[in-house]
C-alpha atoms as a PDB file:
ATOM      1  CA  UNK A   1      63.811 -24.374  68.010  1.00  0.00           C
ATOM      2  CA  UNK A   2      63.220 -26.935  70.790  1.00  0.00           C
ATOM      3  CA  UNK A   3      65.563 -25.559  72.760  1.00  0.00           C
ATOM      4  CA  UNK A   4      64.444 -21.879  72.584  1.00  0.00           C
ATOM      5  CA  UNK A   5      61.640 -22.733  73.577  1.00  0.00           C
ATOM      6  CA  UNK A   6      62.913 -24.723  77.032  1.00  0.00           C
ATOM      7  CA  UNK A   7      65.050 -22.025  77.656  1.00  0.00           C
ATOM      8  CA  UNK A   8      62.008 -19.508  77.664  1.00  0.00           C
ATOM      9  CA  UNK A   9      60.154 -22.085  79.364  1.00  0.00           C
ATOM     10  CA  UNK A  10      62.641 -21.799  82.057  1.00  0.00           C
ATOM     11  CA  UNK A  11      62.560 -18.310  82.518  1.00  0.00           C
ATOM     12  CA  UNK A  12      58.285 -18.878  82.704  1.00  0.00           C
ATOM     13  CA  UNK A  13      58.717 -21.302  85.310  1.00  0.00           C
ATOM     14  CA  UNK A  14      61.140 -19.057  87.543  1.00  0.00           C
ATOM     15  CA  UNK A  15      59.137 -16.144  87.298  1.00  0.00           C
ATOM     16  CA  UNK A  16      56.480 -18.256  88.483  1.00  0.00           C
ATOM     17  CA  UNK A  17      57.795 -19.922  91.153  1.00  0.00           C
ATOM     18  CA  UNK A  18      59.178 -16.287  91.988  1.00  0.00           C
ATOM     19  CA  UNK A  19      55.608 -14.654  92.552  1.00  0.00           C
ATOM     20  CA  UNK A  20      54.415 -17.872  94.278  1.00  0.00           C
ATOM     21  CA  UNK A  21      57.049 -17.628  96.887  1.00  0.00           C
ATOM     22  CA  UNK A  22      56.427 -14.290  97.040  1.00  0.00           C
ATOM     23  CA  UNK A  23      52.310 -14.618  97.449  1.00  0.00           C
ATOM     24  CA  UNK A  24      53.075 -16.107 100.547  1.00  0.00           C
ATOM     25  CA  UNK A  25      50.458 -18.197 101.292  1.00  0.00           C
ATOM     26  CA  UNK A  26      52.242 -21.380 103.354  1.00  0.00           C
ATOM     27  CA  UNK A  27      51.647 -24.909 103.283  1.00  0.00           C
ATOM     28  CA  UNK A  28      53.757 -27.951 104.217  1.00  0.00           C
ATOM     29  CA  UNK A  29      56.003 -28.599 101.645  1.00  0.00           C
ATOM     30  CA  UNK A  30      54.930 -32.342 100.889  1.00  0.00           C
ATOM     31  CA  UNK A  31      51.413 -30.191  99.866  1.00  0.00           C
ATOM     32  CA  UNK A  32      52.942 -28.409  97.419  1.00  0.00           C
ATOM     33  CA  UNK A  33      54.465 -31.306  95.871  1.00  0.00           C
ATOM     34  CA  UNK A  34      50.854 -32.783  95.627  1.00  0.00           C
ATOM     35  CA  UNK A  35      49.327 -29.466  94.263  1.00  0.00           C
ATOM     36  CA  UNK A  36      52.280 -29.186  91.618  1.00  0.00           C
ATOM     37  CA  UNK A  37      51.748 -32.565  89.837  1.00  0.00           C
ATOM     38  CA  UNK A  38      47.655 -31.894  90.513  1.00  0.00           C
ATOM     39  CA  UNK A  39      47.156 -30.774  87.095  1.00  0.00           C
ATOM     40  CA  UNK A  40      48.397 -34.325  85.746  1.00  0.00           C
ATOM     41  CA  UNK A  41      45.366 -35.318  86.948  1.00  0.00           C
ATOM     42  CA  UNK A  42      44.016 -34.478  83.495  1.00  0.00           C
ATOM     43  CA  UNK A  43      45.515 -37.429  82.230  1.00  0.00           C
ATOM     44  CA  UNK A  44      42.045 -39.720  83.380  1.00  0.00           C
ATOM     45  CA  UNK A  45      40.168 -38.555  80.543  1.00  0.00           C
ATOM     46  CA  UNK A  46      42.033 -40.810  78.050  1.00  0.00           C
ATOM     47  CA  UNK A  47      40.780 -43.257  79.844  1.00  0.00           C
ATOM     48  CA  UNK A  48      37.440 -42.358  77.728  1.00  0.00           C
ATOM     49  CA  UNK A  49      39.451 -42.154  74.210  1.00  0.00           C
ATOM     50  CA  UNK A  50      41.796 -39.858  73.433  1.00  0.00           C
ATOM     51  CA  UNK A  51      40.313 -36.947  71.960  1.00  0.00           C
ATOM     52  CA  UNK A  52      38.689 -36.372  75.301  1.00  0.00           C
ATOM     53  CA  UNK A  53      41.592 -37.038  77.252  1.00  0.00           C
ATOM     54  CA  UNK A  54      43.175 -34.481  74.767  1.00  0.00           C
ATOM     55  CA  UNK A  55      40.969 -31.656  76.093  1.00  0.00           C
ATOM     56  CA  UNK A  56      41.357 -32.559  79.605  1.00  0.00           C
ATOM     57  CA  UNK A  57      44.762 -32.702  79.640  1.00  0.00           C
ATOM     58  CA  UNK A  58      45.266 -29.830  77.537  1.00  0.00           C
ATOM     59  CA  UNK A  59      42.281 -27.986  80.052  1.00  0.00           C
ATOM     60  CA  UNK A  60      44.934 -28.148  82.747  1.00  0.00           C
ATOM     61  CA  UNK A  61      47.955 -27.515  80.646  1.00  0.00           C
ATOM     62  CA  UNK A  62      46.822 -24.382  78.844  1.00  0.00           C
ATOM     63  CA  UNK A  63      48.210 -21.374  79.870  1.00  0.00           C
ATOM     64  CA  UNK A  64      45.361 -19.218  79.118  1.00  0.00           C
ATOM     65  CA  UNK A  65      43.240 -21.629  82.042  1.00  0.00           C
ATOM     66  CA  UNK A  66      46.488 -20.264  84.019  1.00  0.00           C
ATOM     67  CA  UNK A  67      45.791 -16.224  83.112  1.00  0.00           C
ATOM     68  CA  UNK A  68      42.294 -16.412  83.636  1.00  0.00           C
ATOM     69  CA  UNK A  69      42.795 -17.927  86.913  1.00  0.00           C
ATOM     70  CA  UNK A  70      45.560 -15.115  87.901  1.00  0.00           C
ATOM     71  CA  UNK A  71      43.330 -12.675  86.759  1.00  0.00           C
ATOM     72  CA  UNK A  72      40.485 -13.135  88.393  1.00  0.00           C
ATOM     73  CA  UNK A  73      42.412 -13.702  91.956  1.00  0.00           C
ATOM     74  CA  UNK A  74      44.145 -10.081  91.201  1.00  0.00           C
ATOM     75  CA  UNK A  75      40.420  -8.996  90.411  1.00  0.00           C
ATOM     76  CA  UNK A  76      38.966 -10.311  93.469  1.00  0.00           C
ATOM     77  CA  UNK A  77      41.831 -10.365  95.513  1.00  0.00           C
ATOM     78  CA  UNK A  78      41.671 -14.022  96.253  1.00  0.00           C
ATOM     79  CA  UNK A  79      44.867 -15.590  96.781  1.00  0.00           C
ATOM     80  CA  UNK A  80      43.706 -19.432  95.954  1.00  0.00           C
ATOM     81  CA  UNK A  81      42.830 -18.253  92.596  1.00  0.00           C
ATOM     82  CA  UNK A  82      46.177 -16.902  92.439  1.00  0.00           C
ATOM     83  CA  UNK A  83      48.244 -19.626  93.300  1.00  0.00           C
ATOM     84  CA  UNK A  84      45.642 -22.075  91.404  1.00  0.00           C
ATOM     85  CA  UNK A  85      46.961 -20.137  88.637  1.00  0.00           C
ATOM     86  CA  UNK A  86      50.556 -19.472  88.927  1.00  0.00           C
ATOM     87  CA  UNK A  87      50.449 -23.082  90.127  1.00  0.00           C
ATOM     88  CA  UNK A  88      49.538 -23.853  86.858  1.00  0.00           C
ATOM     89  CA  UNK A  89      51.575 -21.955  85.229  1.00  0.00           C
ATOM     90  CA  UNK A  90      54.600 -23.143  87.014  1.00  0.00           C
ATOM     91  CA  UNK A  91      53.152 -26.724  85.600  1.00  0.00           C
ATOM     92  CA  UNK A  92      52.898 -26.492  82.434  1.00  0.00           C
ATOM     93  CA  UNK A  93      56.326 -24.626  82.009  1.00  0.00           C
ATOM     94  CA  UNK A  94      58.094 -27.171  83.783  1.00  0.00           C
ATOM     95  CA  UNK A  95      56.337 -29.776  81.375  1.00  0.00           C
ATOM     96  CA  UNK A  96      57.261 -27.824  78.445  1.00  0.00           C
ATOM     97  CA  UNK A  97      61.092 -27.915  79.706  1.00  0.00           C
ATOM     98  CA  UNK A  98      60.920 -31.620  79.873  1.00  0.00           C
ATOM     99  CA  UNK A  99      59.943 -31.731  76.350  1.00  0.00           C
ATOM    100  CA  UNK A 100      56.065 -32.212  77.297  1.00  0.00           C
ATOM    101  CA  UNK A 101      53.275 -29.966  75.676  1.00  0.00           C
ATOM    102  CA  UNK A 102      49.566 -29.517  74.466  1.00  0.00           C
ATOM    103  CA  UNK A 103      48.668 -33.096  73.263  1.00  0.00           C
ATOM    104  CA  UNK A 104      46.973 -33.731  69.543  1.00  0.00           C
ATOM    105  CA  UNK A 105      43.942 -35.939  69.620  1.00  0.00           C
ATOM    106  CA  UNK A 106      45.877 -38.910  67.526  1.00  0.00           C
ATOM    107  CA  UNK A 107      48.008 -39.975  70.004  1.00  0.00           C
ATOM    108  CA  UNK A 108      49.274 -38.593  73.728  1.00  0.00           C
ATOM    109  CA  UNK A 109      52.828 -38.998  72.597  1.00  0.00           C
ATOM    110  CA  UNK A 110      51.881 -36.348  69.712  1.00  0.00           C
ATOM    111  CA  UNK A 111      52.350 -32.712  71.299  1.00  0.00           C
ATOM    112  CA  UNK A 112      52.778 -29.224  70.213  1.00  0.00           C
ATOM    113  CA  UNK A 113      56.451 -29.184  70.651  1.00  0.00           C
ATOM    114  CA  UNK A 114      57.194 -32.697  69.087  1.00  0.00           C
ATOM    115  CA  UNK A 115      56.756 -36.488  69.682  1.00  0.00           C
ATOM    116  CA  UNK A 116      57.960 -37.854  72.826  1.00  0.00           C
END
């Protein structure tokens, strides 16, 4: 099952990085590098415990925080929102292919597609 579900991850992340190239909005490339690990950033809140670094992380790794955002660029036609969100998307998929996912509040090494 793990790997069905890094294959479809795969397929996530290249449609993604598809309609980001595609969106056209340019940066220098050593931005976009920033802006992809960016959502990482999540991380801090175990620095409080972990069921709050749970939520953060997870926050950022969700992919409904990733469809809202899209949506509400299409909506508003606001291109930030929709990279923000395909950005995120693109994230969290390429997580997911390294074996990463949603973290449980026990432990950060306990996530929703196995223990790392």
């Amino acid at each position: 099952m793990k790997k069905l579900i890094q294959f479809e991850e795969m397929g996530v992340f290249a449609v993604s990085v598809f309609l980001l190239y595609k969106l056209n909005i340019h940066f220098a490339w050593w931005l976009y590098l920033i802006l992809f690990f960016s959502p990482d950033l999540g991380m801090v809140g175990y620095a409080i415990n972990t069921k709050f670094g749970a939520f953060t992380y997870n926050f950022f790794h969700h992919k409904a925080t990733a469809c809202i955002l899209v949506i509400l660029g299409e909506l508003q036609t606001n291109n930030y929102l929709l990279f923000a969100g395909l950005l995120l998307l693109v994230h969290s998929s390429f997580d997911r292919v390294l074996g990463y996912g949603l973290k449980y509040t026990d432990n950060f090494k306990h996530t929703n597609v196995g223990y790392l």
